[in-house]
C-alpha atoms as a PDB file:
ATOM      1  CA  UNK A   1       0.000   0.000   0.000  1.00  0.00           C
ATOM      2  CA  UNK A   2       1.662   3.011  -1.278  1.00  0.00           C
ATOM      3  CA  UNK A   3       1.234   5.868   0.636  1.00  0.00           C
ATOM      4  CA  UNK A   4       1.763   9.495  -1.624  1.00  0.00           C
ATOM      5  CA  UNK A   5       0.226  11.936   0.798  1.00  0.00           C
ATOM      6  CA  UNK A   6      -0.292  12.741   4.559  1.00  0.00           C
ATOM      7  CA  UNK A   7      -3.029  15.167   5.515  1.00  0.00           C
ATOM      8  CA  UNK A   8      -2.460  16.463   9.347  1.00  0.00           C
ATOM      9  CA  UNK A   9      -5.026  17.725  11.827  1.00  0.00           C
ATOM     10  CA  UNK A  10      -3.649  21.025  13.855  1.00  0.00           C
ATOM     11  CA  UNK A  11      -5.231  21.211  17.227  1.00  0.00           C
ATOM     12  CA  UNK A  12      -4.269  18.548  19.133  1.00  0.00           C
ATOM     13  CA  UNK A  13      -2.115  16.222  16.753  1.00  0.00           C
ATOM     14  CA  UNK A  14       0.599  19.191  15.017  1.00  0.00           C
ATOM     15  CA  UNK A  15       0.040  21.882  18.229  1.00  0.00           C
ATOM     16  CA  UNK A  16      -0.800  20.977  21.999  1.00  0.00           C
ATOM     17  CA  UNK A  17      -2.934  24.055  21.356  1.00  0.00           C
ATOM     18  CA  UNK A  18      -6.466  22.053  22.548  1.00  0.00           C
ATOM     19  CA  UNK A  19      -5.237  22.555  25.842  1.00  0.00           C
ATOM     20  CA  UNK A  20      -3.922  26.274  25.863  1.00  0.00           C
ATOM     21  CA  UNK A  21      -7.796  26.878  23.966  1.00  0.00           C
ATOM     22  CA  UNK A  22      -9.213  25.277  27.475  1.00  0.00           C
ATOM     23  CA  UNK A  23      -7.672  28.402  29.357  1.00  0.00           C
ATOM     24  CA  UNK A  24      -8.676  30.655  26.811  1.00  0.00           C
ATOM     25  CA  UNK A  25     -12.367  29.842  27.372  1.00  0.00           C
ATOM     26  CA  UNK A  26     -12.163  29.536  31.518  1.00  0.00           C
ATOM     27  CA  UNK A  27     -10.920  33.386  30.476  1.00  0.00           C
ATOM     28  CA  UNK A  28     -13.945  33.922  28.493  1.00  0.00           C
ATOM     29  CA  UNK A  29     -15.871  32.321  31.207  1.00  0.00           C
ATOM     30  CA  UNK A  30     -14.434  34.486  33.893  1.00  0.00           C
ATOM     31  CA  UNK A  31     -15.442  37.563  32.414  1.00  0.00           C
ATOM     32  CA  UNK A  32     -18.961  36.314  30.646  1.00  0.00           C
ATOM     33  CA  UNK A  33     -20.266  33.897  32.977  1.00  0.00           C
ATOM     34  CA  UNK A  34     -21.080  31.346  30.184  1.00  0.00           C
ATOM     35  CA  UNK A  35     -19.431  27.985  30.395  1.00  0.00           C
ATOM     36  CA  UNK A  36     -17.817  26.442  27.896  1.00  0.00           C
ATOM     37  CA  UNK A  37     -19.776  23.617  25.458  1.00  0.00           C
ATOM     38  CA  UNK A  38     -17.069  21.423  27.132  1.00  0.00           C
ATOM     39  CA  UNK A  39     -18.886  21.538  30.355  1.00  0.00           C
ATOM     40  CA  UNK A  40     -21.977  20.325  28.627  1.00  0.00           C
ATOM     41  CA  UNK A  41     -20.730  18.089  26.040  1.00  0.00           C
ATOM     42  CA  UNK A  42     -18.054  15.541  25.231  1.00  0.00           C
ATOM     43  CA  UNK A  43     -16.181  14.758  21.898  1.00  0.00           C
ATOM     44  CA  UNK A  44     -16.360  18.308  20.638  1.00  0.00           C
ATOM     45  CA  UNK A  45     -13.479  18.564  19.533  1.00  0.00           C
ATOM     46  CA  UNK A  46     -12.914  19.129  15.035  1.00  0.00           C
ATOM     47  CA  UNK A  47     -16.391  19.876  14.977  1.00  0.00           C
ATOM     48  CA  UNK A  48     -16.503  23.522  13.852  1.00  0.00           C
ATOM     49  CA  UNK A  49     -17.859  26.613  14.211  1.00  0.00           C
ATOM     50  CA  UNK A  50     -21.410  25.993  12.371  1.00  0.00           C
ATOM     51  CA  UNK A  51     -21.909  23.119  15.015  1.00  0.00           C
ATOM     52  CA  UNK A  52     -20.789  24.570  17.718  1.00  0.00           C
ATOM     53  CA  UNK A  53     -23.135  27.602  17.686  1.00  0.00           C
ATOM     54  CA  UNK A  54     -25.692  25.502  17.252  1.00  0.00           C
ATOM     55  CA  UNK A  55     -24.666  23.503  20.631  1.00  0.00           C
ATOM     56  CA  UNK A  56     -25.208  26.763  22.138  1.00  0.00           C
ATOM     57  CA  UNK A  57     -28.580  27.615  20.526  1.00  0.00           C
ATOM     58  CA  UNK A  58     -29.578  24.711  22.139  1.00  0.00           C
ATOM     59  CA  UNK A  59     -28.140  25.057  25.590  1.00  0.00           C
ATOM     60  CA  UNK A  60     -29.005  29.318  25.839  1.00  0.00           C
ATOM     61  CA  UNK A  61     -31.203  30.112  23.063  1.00  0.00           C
ATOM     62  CA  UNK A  62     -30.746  33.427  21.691  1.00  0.00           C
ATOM     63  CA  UNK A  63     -29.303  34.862  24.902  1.00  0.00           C
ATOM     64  CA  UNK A  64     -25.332  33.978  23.800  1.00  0.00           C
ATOM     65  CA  UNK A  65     -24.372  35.112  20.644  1.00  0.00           C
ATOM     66  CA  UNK A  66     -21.490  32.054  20.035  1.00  0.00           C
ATOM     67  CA  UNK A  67     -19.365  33.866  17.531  1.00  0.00           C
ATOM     68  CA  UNK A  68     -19.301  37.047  19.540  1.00  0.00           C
ATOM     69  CA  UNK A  69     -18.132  34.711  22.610  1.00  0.00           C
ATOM     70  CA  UNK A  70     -15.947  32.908  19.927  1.00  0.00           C
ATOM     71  CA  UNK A  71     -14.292  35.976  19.333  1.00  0.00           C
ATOM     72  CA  UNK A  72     -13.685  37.069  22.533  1.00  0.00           C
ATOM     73  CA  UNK A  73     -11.599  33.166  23.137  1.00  0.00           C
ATOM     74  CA  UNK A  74      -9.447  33.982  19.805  1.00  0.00           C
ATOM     75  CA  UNK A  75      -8.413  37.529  21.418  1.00  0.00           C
ATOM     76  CA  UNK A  76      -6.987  35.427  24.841  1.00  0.00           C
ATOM     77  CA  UNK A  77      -5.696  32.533  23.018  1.00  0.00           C
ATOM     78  CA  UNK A  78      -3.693  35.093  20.509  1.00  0.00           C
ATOM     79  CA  UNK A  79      -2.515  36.629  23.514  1.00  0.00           C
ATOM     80  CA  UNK A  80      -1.185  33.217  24.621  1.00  0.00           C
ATOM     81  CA  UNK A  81      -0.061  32.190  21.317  1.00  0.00           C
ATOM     82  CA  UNK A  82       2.065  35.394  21.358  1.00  0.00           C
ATOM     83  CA  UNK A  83       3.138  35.140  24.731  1.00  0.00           C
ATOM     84  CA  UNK A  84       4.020  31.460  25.299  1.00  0.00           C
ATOM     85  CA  UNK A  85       4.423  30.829  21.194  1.00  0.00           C
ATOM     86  CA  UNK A  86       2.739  27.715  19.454  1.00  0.00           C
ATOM     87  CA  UNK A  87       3.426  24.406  21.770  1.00  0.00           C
ATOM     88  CA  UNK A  88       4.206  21.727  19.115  1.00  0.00           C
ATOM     89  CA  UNK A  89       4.013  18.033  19.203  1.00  0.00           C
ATOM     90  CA  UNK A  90       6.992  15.666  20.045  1.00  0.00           C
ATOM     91  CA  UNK A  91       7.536  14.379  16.434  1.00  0.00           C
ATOM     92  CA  UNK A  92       6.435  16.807  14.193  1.00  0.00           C
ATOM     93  CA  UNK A  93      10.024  18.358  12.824  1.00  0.00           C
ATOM     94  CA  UNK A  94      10.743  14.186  12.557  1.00  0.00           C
ATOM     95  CA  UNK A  95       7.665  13.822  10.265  1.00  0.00           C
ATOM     96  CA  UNK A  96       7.922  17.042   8.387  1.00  0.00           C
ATOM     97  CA  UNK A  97      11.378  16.130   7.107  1.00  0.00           C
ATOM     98  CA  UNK A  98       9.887  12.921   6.620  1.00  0.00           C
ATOM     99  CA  UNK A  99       7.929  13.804   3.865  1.00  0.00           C
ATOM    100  CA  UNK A 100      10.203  16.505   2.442  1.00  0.00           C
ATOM    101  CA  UNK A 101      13.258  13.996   1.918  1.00  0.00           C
ATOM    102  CA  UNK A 102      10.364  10.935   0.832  1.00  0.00           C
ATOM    103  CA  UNK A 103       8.821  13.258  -1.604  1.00  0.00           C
ATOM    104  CA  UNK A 104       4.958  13.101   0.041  1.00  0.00           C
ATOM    105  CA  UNK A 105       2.375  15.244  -0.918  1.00  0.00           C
ATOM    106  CA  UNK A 106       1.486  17.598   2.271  1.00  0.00           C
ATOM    107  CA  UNK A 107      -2.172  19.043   3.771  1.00  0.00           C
ATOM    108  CA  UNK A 108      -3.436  20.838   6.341  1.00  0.00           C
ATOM    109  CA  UNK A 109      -7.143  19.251   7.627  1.00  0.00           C
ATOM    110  CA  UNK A 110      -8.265  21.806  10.533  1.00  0.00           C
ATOM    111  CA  UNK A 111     -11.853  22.223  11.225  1.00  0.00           C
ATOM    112  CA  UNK A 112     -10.739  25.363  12.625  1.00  0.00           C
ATOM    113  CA  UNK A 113     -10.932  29.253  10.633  1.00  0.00           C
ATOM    114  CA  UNK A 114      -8.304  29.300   8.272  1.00  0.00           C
ATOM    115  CA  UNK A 115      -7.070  32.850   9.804  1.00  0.00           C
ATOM    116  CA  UNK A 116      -6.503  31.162  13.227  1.00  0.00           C
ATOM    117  CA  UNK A 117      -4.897  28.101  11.376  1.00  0.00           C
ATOM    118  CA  UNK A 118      -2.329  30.435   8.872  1.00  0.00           C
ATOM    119  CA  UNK A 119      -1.636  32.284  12.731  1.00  0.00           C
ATOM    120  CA  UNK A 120      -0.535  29.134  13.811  1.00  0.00           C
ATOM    121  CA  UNK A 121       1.209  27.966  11.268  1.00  0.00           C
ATOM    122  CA  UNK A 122       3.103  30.839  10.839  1.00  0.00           C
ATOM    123  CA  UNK A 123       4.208  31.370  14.512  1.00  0.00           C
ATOM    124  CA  UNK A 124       5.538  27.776  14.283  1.00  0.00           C
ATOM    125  CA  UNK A 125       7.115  28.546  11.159  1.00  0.00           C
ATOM    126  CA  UNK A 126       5.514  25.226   9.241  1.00  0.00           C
ATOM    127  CA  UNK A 127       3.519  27.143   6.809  1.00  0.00           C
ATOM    128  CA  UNK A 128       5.193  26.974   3.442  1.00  0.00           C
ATOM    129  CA  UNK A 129       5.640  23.397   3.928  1.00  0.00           C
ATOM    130  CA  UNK A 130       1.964  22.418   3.255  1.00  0.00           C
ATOM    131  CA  UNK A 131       1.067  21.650  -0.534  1.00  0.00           C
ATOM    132  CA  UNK A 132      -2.846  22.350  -0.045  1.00  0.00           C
ATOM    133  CA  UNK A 133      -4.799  23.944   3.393  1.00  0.00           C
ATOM    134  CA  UNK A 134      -8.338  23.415   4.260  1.00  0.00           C
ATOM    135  CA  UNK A 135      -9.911  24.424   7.146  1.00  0.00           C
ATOM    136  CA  UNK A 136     -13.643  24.441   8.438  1.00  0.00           C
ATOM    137  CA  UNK A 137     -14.855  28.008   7.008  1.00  0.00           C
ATOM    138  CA  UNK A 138     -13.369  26.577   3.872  1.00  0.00           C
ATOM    139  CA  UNK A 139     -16.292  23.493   4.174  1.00  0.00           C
ATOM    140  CA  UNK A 140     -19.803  23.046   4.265  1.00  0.00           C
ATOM    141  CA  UNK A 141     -19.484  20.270   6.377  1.00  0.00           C
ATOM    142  CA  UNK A 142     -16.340  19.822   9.092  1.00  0.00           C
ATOM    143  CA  UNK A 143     -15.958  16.413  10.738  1.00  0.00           C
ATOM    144  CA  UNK A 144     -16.685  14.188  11.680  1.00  0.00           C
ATOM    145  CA  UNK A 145     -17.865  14.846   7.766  1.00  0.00           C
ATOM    146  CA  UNK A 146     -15.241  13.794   5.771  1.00  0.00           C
ATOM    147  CA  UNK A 147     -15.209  16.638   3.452  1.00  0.00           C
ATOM    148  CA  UNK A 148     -12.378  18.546   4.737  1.00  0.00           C
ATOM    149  CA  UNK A 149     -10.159  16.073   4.154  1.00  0.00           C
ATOM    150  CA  UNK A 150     -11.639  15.206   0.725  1.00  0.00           C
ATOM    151  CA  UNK A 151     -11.147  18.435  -0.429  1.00  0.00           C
ATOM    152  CA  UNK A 152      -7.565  18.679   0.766  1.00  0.00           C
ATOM    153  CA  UNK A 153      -6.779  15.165  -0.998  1.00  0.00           C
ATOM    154  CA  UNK A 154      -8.089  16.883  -3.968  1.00  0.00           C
ATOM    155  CA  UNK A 155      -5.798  20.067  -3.412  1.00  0.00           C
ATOM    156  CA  UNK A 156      -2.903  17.533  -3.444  1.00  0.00           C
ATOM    157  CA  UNK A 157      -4.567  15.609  -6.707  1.00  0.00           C
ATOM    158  CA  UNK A 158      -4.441  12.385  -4.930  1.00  0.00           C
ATOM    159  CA  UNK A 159      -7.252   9.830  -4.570  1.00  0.00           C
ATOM    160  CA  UNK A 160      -8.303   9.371  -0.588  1.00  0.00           C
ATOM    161  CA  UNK A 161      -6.749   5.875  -0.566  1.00  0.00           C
ATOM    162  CA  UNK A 162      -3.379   7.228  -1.302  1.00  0.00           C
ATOM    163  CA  UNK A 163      -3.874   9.519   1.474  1.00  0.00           C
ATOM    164  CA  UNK A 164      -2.867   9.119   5.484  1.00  0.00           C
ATOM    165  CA  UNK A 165      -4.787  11.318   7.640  1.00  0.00           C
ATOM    166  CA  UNK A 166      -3.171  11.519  11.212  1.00  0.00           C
ATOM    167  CA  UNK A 167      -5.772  12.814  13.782  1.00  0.00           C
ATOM    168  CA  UNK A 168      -6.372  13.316  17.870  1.00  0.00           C
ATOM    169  CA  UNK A 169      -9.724  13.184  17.886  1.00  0.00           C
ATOM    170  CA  UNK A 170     -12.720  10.954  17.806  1.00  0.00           C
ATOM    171  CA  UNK A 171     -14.578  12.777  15.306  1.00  0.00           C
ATOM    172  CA  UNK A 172     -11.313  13.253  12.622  1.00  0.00           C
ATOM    173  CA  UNK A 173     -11.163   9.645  12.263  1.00  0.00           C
ATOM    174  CA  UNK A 174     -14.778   9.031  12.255  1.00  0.00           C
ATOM    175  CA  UNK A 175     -14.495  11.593   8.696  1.00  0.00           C
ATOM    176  CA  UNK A 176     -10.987   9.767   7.606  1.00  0.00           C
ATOM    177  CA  UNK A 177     -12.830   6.286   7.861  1.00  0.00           C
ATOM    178  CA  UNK A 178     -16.338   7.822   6.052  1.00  0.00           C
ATOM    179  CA  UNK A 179     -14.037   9.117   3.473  1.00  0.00           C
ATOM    180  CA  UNK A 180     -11.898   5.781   2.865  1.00  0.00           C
ATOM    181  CA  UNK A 181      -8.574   7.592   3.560  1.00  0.00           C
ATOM    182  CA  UNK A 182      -5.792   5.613   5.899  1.00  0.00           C
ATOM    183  CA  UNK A 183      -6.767   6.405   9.459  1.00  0.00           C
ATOM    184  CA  UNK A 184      -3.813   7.759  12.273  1.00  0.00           C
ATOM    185  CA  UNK A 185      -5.022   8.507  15.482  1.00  0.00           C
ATOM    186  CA  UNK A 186      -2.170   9.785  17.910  1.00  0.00           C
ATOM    187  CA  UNK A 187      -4.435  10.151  21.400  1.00  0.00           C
ATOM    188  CA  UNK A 188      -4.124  13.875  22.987  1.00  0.00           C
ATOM    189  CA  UNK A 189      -7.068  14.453  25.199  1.00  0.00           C
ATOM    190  CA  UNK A 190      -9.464  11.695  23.714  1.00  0.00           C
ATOM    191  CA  UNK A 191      -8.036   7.983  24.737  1.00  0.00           C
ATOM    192  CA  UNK A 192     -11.116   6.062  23.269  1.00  0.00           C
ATOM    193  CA  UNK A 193     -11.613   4.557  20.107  1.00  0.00           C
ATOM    194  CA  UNK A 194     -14.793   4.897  18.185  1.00  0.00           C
ATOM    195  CA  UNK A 195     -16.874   1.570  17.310  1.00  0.00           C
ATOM    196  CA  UNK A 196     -16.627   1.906  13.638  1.00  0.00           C
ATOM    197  CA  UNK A 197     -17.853  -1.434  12.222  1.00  0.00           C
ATOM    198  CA  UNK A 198     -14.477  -2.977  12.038  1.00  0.00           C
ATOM    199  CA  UNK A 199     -12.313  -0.337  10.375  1.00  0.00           C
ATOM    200  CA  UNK A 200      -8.726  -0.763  11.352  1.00  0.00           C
ATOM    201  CA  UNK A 201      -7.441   2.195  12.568  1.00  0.00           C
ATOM    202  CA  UNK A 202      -3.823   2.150  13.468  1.00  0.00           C
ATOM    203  CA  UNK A 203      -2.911   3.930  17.283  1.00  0.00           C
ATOM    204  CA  UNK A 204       0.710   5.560  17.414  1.00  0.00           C
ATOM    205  CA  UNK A 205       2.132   7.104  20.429  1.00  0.00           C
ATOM    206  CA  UNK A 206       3.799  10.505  18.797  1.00  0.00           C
ATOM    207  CA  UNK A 207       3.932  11.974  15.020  1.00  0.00           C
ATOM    208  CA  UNK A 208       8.022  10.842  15.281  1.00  0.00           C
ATOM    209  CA  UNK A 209       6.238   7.314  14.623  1.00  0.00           C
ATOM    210  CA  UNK A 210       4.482   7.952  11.442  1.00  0.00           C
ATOM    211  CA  UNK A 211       7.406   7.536   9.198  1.00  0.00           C
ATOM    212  CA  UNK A 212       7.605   3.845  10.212  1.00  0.00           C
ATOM    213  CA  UNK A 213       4.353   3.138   9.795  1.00  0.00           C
ATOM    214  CA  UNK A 214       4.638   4.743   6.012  1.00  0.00           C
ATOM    215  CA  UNK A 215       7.345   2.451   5.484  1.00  0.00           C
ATOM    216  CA  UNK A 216       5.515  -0.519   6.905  1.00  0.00           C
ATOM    217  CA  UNK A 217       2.105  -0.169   4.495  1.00  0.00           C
ATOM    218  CA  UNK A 218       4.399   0.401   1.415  1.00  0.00           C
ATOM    219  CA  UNK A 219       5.603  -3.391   2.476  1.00  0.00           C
ATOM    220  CA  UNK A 220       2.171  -4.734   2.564  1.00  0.00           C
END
């Protein structure tokens, strides 16, 4: 099984950012007293904007305007970004080399805005080494749909079988599976597997594994 492209999630699997983007809403929190969706819901996390504000329709009605409360979280977590700098994932260097020296196509998958994703990318200084970038306000659909990651297998002109997508959460590999692609999980804050009617998903420990695993499949 020849693998030609890799298609990495941000939040969580290139960036410990999931965790700095906890603080940022107990900040919002503090000053709004609204809670978090986290509070109120598990396996949020690559869902996306569209689905998030309608989580809070449904817990507050119209008395919490989500993307003015969204806002509010990307001013603190900037001001961490900028302050602390973006905390990357043991591995990633190891696996961006990887697919430089290999050859590999390379995409971004983020079901978050594409201005808070460039940010990122930018402050870690990754940016110019994807080939294609799609994030959620980029979609219709963010996972666990698995049209983000169709349309960034698209941007690299490969077929979704060719493709690896490595993903923290839950609801990225639910869309990598739906969308026939070769599913990664490397755990952050969601430890679980998903039941998903036998579909092997391979379990690695950092991103400094994924090169292995690359050269494993094209064995097979």
């Amino acid at each position: 099984m020849a693998v030609r492209g890799i298609i990495l999630d941000m939040d969580g699997t290139m960036f410990d950012t999931e965790r700095m983007g906890d603080r940022a809403w107990a900040m919002v929190e503090k000053e709004e007293g609204i809670a978090p969706l986290s509070r109120y819901h598990s396996n949020l996390n690559g869902i996306g904007q569209k689905e998030a504000a309608r989580l809070y329709r449904e817990l507050y009605g119209d008395k919490v305007d989500y993307y003015a409360l969204y806002r509010k979280k990307r001013a603190y977590m900037n001001e961490l970004l900028e302050r602390e700098g973006v905390p990357v994932k043991r591995g990633l260097q190891e696996l961006l080399d990887f697919v430089r020296d290999r050859g590999l196509r390379l995409a971004l998958g983020t079901s978050s805005p594409q201005e808070y994703a460039r940010h990122c990318l930018r402050l870690a200084g990754v940016e110019e080494r994807f080939d294609a970038i799609v994030c959620g306000d980029m979609v219709e659909q963010c996972k666990p749909s698995p049209e983000i990651f169709e349309t960034a297998a698209a941007g690299l002109g490969l077929a979704p079988e060719e493709c690896m997508v490595v993903e923290d959460s839950v609801n990225g590999i639910r869309a990598a599976v739906a969308g026939r692609f070769i599913p990664v999980m490397v755990p952050d804050q969601e430890r679980e597997l998903p039941d998903l009617g036998g579909a092997h998903i391979y379990v690695l420990q950092s991103l400094g594994e994924v090169p292995a695993l690359v050269k494993q499949l094209e064995k097979e």
